[in-house]
Protein backbone atom coordinates (compact mmCIF):
# COMPACT_ATOMS: atom_id res chain seq x y z
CA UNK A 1 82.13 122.87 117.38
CA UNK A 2 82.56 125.25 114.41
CA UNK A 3 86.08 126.47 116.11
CA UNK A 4 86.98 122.81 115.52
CA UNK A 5 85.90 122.03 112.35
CA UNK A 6 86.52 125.90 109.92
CA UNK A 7 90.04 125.81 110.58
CA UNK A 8 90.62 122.50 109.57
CA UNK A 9 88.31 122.82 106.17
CA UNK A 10 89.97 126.19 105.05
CA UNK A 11 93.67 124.77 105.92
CA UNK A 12 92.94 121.38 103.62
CA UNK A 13 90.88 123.57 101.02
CA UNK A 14 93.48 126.69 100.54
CA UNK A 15 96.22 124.08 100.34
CA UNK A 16 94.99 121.84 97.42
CA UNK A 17 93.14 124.87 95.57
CA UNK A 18 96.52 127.44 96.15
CA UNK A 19 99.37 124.81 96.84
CA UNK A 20 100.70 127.15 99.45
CA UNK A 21 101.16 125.63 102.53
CA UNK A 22 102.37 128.90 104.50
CA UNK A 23 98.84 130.70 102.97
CA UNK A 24 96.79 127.76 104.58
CA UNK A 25 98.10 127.90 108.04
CA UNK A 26 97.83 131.69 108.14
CA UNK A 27 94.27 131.49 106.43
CA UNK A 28 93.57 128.45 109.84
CA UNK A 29 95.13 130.51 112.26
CA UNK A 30 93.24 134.28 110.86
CA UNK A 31 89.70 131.80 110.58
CA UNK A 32 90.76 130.80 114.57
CA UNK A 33 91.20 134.25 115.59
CA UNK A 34 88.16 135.64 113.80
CA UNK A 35 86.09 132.92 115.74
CA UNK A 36 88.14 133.98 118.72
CA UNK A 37 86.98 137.53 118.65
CA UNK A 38 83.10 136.76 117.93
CA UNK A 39 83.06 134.52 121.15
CA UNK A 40 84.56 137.20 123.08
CA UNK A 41 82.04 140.30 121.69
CA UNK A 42 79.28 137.63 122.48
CA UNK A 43 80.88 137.28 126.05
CA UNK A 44 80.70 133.27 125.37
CA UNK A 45 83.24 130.46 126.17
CA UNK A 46 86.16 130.92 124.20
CA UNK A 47 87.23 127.22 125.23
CA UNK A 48 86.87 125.52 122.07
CA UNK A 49 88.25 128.34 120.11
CA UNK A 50 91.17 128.21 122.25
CA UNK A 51 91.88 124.52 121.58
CA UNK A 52 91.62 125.29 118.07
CA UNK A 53 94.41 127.46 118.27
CA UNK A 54 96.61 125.24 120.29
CA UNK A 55 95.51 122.45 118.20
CA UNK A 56 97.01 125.13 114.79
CA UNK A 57 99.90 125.83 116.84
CA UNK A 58 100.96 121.88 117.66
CA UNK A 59 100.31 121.25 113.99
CA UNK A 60 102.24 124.46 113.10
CA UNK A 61 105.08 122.64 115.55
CA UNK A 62 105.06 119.57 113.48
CA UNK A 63 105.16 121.09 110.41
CA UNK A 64 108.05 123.10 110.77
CA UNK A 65 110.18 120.12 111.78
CA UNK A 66 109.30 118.12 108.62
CA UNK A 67 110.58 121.35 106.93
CA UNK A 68 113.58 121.51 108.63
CA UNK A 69 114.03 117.55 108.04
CA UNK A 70 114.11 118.16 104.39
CA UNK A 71 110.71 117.27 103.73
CA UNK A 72 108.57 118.11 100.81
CA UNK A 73 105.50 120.35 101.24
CA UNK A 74 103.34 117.25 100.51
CA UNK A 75 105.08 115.81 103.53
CA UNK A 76 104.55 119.09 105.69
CA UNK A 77 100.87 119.20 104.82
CA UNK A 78 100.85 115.36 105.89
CA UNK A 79 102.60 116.86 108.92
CA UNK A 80 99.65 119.41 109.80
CA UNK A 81 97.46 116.08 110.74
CA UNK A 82 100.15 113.80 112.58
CA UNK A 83 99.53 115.66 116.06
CA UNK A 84 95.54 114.63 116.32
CA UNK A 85 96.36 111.00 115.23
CA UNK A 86 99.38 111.08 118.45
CA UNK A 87 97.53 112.56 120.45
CA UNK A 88 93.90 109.81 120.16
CA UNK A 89 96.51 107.22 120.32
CA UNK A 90 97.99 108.15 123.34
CA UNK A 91 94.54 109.47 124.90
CA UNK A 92 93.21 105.65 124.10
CA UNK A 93 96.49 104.16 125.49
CA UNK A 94 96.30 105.83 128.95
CA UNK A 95 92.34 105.86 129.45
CA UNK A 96 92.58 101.88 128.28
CA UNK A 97 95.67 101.41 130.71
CA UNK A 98 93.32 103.01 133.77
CA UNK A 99 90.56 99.94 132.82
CA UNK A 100 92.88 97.87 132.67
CA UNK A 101 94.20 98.32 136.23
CA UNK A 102 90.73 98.67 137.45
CA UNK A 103 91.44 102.33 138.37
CA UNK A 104 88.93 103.71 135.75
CA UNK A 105 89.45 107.47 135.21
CA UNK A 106 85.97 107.83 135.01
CA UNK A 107 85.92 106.90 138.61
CA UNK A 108 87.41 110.40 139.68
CA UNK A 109 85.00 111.88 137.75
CA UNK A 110 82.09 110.43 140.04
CA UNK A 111 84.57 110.53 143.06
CA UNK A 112 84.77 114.08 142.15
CA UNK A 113 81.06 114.42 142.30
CA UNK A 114 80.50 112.91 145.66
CA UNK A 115 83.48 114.13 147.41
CA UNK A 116 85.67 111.70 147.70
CA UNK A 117 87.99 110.58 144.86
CA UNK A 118 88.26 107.04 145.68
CA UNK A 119 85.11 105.76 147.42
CA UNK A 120 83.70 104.50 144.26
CA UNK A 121 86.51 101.62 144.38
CA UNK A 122 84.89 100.29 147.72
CA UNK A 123 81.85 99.06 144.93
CA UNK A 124 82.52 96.57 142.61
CA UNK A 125 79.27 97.74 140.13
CA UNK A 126 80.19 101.48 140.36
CA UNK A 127 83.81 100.08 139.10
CA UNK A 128 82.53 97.81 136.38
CA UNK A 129 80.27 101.24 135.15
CA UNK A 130 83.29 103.40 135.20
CA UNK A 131 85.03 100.71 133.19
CA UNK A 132 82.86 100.84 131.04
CA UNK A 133 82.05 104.78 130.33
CA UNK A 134 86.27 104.81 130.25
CA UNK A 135 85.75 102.25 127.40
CA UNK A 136 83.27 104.67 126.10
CA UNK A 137 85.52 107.27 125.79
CA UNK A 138 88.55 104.96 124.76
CA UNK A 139 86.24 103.99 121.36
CA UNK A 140 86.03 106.99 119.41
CA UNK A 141 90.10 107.73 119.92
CA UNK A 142 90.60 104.07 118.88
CA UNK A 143 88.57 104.24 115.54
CA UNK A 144 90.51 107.69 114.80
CA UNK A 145 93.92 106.31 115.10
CA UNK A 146 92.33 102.84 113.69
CA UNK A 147 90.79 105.13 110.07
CA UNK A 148 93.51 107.78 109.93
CA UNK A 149 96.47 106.12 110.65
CA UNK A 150 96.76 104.03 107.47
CA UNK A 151 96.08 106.92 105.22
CA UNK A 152 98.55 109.04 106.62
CA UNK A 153 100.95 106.58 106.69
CA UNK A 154 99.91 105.48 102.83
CA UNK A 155 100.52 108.97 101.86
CA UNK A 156 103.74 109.49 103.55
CA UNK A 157 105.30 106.63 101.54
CA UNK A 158 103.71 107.50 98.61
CA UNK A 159 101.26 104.40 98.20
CA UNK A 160 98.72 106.52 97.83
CA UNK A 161 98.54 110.74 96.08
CA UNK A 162 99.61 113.31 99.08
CA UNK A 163 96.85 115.48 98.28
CA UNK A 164 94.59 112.78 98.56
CA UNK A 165 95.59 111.69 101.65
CA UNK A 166 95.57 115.29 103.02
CA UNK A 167 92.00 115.80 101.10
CA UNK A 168 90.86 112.48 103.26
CA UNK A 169 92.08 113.32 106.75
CA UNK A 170 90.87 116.78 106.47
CA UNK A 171 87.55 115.26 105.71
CA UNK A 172 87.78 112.28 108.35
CA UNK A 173 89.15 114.87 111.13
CA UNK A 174 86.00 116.58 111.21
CA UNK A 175 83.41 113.70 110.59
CA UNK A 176 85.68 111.42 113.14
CA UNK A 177 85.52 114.64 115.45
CA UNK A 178 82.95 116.51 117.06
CA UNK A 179 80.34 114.11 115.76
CA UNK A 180 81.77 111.17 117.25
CA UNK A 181 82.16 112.57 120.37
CA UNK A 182 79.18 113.25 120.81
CA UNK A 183 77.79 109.68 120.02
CA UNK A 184 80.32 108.41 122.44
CA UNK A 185 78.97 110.91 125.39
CA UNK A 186 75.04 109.92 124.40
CA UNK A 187 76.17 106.53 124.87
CA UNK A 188 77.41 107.00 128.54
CA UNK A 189 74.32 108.94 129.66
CA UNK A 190 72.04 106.14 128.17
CA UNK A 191 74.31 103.41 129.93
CA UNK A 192 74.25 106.04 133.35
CA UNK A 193 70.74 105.85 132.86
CA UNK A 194 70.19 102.17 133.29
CA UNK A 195 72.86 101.50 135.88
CA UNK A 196 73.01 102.60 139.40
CA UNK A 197 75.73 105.65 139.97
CA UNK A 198 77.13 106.39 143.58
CA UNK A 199 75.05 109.68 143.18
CA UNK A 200 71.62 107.79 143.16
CA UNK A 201 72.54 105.58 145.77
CA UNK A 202 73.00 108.76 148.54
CA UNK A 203 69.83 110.18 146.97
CA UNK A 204 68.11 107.24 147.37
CA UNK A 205 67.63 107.40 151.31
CA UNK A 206 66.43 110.84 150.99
């Protein structure tokens, strides 16, 4: 979770302490790869540090356009956050679409489990549960877009100070982040543990 969270604090703290945008995505990416090399003397997953550094390297992406569209560096720090706030609303979009045509995505998940991908569609209650844990997942992406979206949008046009709005979605990445992800996944193993899953049912007989 820390891979997550220190690259995103020193990027939003080096840029409104040093105004230098370059310094804070160099000081993001050196705090990635310094995270990068302790998981890998530990011998530990270096999964999380990895998406940190894809997650620098989209933002990186995004801020180099609004450079070369003639944007200020208020507007390329803005830039640094516009991938995460895409990306939940097109993660919510898709995961909602797969309720909404009763094809859960959550359901491969389980089918995945039990061997077959699609046998969970043959019960109405293990689709209604799926639906539901899909929702589960769908929430957290919908609040992000739902909380940052205005504020980066407030401090593109200038309603609102860019530094503020960069202080506030540097802040609201990493409370709306790790932490609410993992309220969303406690809430699907406390609704998995009061409905019946296509695992428990082949136990059952057993």
């Amino acid at each position: 979770m820390a891979e997550a969270a220190v690259p995103t604090i020193l990027f939003t703290a080096t840029w409104l302490t040093m105004r230098d945008l370059q310094l804070a995505l160099y000081v993001s990416i050196g705090a990635a790869l310094v995270l990068l090399a302790i998981r890998l003397v530990q011998r530990s997953t270096v999964q999380f540090v990895v998406n940190a550094l894809f997650g620098i390297g989209i933002g990186w992406f995004f801020v180099h356009r609004s450079a070369s569209a003639g944007g200020s560096e208020q507007d390329q720090a803005l830039a640094y956050f516009l991938p995460g706030i895409l990306y939940n609303g097109g993660y919510a979009v898709v995961l909602a679409f797969t309720c909404l045509i009763r094809w859960p995505l959550v359901g491969f998940m389980v089918g995945s489990i039990t061997g077959d991908p699609t046998a969970w569609r043959s019960d109405r209650q293990i689709v209604r549960l799926c639906s539901r844990l899909t929702w589960l997942l769908v929430a957290p992406c919908i609040l992000r877009v739902a909380i940052q979206a205005p504020i980066w949008l407030a401090g593109s046009s200038g309603s609102i100070d860019p530094d503020t709005a960069v202080a506030a979605l540097g802040v609201l990445k990493i409370v709306l982040g790790w932490p609410l992800q993992l309220a969303a996944l406690g809430s699907m193993v406390w609704l998995l543990s009061r409905n019946r899953t296509p695992v428990a049912a082949e136990a059952a007989p057993a």
